[in-house]
Every structure is written in structure tokens, then in C-alpha cells.
N, C-alpha and C. Protein backbone atom coordinates (compact mmCIF):
# COMPACT_ATOMS: atom_id res chain seq x y z
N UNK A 1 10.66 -13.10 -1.20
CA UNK A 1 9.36 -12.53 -0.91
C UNK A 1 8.33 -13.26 -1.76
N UNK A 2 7.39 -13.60 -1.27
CA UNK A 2 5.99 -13.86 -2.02
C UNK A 2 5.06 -12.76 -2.79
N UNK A 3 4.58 -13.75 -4.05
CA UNK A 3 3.61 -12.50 -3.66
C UNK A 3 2.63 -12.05 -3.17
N UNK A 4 2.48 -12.59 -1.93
CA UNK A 4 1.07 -12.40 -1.51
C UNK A 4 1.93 -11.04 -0.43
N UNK A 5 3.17 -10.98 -0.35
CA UNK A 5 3.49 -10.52 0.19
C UNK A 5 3.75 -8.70 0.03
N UNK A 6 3.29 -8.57 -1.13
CA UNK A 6 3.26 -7.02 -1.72
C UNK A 6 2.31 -6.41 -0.99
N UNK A 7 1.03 -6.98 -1.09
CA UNK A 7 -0.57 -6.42 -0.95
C UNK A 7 -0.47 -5.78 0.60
N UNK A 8 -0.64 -4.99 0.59
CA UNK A 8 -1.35 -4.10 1.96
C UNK A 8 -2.16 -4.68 3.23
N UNK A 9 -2.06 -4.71 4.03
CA UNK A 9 -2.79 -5.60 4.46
C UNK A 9 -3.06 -4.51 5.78
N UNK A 10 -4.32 -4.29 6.08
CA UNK A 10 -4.86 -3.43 6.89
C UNK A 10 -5.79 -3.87 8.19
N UNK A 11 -5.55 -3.69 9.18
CA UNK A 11 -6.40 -4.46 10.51
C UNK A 11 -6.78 -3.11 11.30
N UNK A 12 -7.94 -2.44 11.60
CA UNK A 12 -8.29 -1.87 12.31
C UNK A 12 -9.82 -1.77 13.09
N UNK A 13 -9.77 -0.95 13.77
CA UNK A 13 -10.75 -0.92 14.92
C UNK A 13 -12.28 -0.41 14.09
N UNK A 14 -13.19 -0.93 14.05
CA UNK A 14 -14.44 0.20 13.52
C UNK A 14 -15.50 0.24 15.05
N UNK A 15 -15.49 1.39 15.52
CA UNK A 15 -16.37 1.18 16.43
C UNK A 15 -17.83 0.79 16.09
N UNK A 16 -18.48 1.22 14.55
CA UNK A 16 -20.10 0.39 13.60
C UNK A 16 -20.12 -0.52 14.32
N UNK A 17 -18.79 -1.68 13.99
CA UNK A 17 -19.02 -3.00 14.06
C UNK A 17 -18.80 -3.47 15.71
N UNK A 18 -18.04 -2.69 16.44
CA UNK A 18 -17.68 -3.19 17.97
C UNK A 18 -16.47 -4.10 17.23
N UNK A 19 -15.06 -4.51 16.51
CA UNK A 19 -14.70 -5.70 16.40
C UNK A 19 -13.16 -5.24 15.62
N UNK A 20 -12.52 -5.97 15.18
CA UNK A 20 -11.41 -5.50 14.27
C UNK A 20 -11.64 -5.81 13.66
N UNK A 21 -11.11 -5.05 12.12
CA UNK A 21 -11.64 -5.49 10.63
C UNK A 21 -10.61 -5.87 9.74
N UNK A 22 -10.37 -6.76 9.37
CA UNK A 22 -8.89 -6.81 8.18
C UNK A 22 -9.30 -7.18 6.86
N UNK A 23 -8.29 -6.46 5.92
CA UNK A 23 -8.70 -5.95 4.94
C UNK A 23 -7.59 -5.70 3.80
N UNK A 24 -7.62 -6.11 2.84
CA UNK A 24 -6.62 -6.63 1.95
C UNK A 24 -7.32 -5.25 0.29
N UNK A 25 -7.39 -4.06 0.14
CA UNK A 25 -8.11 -3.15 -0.86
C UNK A 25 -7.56 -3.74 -2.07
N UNK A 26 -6.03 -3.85 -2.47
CA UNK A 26 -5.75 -3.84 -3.65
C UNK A 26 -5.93 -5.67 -4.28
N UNK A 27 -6.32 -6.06 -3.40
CA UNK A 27 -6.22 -7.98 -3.77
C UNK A 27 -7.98 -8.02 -3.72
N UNK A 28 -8.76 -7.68 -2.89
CA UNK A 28 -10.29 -7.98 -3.10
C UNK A 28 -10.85 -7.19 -1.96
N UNK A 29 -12.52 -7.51 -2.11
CA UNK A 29 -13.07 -6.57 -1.28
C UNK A 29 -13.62 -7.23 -0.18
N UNK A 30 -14.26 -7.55 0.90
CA UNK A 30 -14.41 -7.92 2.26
C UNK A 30 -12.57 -7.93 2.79
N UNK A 31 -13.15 -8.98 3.92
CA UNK A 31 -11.71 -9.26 4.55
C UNK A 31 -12.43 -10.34 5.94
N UNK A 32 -12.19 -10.31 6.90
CA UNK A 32 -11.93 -10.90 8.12
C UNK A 32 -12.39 -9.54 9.22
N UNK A 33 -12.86 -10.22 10.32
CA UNK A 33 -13.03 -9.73 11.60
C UNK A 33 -12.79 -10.61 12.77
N UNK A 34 -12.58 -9.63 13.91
CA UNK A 34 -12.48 -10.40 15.00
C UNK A 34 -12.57 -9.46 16.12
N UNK A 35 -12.14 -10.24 17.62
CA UNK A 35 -12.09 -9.41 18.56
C UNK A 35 -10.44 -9.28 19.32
N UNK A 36 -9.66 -10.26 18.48
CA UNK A 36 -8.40 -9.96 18.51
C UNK A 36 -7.29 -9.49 17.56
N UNK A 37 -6.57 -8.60 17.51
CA UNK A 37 -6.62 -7.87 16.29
C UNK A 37 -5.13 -8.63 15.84
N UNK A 38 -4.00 -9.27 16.34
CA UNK A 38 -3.14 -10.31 16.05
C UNK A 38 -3.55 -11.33 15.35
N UNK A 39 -5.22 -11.76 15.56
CA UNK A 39 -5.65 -13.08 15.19
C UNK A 39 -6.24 -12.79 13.79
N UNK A 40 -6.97 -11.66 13.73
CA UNK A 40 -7.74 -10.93 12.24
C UNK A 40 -6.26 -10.68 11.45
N UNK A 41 -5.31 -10.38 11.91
CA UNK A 41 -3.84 -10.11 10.96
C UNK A 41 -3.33 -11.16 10.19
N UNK A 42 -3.57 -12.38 11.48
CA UNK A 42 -3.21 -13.74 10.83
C UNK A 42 -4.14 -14.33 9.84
N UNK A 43 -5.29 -14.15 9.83
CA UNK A 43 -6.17 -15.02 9.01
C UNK A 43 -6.30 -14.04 7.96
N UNK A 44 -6.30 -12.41 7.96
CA UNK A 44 -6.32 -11.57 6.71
C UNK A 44 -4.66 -12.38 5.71
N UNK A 45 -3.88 -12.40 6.41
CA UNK A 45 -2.26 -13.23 5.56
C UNK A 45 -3.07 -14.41 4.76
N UNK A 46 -3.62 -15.52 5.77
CA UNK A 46 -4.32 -16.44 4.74
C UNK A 46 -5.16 -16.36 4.35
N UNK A 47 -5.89 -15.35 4.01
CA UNK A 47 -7.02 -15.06 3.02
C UNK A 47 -6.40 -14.87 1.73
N UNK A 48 -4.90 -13.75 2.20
CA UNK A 48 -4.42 -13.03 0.94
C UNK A 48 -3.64 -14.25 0.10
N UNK A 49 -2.84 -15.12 0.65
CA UNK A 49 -2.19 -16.17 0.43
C UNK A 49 -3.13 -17.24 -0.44
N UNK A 50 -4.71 -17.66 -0.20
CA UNK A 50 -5.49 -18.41 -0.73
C UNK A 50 -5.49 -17.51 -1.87
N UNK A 51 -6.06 -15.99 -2.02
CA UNK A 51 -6.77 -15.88 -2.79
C UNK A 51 -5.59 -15.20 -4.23
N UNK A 52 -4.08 -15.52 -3.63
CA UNK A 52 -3.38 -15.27 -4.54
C UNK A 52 -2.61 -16.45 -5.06
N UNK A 53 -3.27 -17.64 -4.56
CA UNK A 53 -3.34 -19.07 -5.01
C UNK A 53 -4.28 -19.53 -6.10
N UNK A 54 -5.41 -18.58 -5.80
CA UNK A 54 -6.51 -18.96 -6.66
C UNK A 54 -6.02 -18.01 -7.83
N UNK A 55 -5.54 -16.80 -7.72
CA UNK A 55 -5.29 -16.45 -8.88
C UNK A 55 -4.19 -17.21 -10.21
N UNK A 56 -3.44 -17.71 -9.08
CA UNK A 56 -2.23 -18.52 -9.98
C UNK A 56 -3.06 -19.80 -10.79
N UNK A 57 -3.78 -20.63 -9.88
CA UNK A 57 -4.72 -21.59 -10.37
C UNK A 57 -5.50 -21.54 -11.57
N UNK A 58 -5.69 -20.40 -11.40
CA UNK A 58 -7.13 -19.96 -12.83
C UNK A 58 -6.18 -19.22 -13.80
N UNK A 59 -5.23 -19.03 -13.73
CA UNK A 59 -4.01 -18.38 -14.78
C UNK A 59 -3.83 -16.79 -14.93
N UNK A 60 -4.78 -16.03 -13.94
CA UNK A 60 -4.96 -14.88 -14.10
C UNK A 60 -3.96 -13.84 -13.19
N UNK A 61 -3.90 -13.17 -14.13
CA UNK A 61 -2.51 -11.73 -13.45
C UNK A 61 -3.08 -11.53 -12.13
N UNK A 62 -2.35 -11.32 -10.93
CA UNK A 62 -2.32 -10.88 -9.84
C UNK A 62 -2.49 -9.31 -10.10
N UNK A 63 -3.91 -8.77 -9.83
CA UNK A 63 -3.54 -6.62 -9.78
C UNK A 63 -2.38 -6.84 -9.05
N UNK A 64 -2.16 -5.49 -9.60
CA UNK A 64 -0.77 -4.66 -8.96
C UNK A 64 -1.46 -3.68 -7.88
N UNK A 65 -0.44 -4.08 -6.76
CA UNK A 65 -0.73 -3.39 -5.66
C UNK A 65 -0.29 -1.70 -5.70
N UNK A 66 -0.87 -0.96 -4.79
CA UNK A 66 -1.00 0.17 -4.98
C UNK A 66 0.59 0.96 -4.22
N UNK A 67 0.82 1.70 -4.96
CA UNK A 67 2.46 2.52 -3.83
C UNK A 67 1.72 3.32 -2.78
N UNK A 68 2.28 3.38 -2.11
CA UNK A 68 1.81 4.12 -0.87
C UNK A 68 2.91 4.98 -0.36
N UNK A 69 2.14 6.43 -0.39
CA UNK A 69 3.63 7.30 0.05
C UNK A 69 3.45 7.60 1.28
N UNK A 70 4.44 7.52 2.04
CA UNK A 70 4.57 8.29 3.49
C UNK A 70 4.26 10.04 3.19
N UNK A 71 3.73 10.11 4.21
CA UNK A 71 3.66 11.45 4.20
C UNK A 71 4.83 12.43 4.60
């Protein structure tokens, strides 16, 4: 497993925007949009993947992602 592979990674509908939104909470804040929600999934992965590249780069701890309980 990677670790980009911990982080949460969230794609949903906002009707505000008309669009899908993806969205990475515990790694940073924006994310990606689109109008295909497979395609916002894929590019939210390489957002999370860059920006847990950049963390390794600059020497800094990756946050710890959040547990998430089923209900």
C-alpha cells in the first residue's frame, strides 16, 4: 500500500456547483471537479499522490488520516 493510499478520498454531487466535487479533507483543502464523476476520482488519486510527493520532497510528516467508523 502507498501512502497516498490511506487518505479518504471523497467524490460527490453538489447541486451549488451543477458538477462533481473530489476531495481529499485529511491531506488538504480544495480538490478537483468535473462532470464525470470516474474522471474527478481519477485526478482527486493524482492530486493526493502529487501532494504526498511534495510532502516527502520538503521532508515533512504526512497528517495522519482520520478513522472513520461505520455506523
Amino acid at each position: 500500500m502507498s501512502p497516498a493510499d490511506r487518505y479518504h478520498l471523497v467524490v460527490y454531487w453538489s447541486d451549488e456547483d451543477q458538477c462533481y466535487v473530489g476531495l481529499c479533507p485529511d491531506l488538504f483543502y480544495g480538490g478537483t471537479h468535473g462532470d464525470d464523476p470516474e474522471q474527478v476520482f481519477k485526478n482527486l488519486r493524482t492530486i493526493v499522490a502529487d501532494v504526498v510527493e511534495s510532502y516527502r520532497a520538503e521532508g515533512k510528516p504526512l497528517p495522519e488520516p482520520r478513522d472513520l467508523v461505520a455506523p
